[in-house]
Protein backbone atom coordinates (compact mmCIF):
# COMPACT_ATOMS: atom_id res chain seq x y z
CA UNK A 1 15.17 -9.86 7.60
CA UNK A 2 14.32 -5.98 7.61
CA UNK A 3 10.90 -5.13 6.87
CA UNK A 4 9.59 -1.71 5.60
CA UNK A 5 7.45 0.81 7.94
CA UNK A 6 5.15 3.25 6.64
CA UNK A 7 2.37 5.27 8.98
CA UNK A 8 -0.29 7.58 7.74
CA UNK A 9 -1.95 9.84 9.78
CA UNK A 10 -4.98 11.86 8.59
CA UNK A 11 -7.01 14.31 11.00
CA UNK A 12 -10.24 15.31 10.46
CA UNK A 13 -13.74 15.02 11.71
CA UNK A 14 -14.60 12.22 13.50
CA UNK A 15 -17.57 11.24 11.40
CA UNK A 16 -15.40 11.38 7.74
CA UNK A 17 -12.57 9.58 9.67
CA UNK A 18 -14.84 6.79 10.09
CA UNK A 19 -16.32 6.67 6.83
CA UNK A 20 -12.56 6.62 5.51
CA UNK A 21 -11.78 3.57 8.06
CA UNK A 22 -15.27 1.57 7.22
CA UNK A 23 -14.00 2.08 3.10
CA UNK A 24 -10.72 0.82 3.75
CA UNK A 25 -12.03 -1.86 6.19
CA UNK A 26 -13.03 -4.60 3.52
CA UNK A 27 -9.24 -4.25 1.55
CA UNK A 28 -7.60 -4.18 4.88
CA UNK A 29 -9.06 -7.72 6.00
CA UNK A 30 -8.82 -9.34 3.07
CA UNK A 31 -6.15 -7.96 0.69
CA UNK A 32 -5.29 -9.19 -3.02
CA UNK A 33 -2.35 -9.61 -2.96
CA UNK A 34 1.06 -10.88 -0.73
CA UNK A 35 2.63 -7.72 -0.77
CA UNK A 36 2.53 -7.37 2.95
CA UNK A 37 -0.29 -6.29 5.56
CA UNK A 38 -1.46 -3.07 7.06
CA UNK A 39 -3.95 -2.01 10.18
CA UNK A 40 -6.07 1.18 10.36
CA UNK A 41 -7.60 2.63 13.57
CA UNK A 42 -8.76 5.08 14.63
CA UNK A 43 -7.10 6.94 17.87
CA UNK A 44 -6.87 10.60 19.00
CA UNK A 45 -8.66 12.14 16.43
CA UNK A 46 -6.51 10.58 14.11
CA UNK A 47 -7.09 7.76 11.15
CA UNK A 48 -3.60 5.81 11.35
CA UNK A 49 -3.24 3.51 8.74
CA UNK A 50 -0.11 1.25 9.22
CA UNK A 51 1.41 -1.05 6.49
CA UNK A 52 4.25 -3.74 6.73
CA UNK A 53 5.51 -5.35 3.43
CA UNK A 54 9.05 -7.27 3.61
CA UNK A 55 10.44 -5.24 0.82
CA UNK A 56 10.41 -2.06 -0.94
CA UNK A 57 8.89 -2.65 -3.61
CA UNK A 58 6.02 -3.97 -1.82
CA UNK A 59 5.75 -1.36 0.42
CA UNK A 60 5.47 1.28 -2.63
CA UNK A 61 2.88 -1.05 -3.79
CA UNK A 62 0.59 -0.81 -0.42
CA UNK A 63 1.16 2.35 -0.40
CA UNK A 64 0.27 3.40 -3.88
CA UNK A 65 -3.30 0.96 -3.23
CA UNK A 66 -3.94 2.76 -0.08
CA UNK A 67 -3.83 6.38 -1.10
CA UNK A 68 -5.35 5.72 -4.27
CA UNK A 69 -8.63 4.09 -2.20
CA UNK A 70 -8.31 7.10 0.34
CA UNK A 71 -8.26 9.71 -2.36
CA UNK A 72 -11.62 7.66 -3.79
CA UNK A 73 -13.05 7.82 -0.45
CA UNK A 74 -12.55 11.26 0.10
CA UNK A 75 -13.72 11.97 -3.17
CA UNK A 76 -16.95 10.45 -3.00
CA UNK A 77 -17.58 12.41 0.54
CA UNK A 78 -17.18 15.18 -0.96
CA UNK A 79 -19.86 14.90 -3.57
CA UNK A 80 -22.35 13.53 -0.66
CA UNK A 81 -21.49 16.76 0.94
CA UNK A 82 -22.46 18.52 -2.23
CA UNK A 83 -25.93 16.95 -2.86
């Protein structure tokens, strides 16, 4: 069986790379769902965020739940930075 791939890599500062990685954290290690599994680090400057899923479908699935919660993230640092 052929499972689907998908890598994100986001550069930025350190400090809002971990911030994204500790508000991804929580999903990441315990996810709703059994559309597949994913692993973020982070390495080289880099926040890779790595998802598996078994089908298409799924994989558009973990994908659309991942950006979605990264776009939040971001979001909300932005309006810390702001206050």
């Amino acid at each position: 069986m052929r499972r689907v791939y998908v890598c994100l890599e986001l550069e930025g500062e350190e400090e809002k790379l971990k911030a994204l990685r500790s508000a991804l954290e929580p999903e990441i290690l315990s996810p709703p769902g059994e559309k597949g599994e994913a692993r973020i680090v982070l390495k080289g400057g880099k926040l890779v965020l790595e998802m598996w899923s078994d089908s298409i479908g799924g994989a558009r699935a973990l994908i659309n739940s991942y950006l979605y919660l990264l776009a939040s993230a971001m979001n909300s640092l932005e309006e810390v930075e702001k206050a």
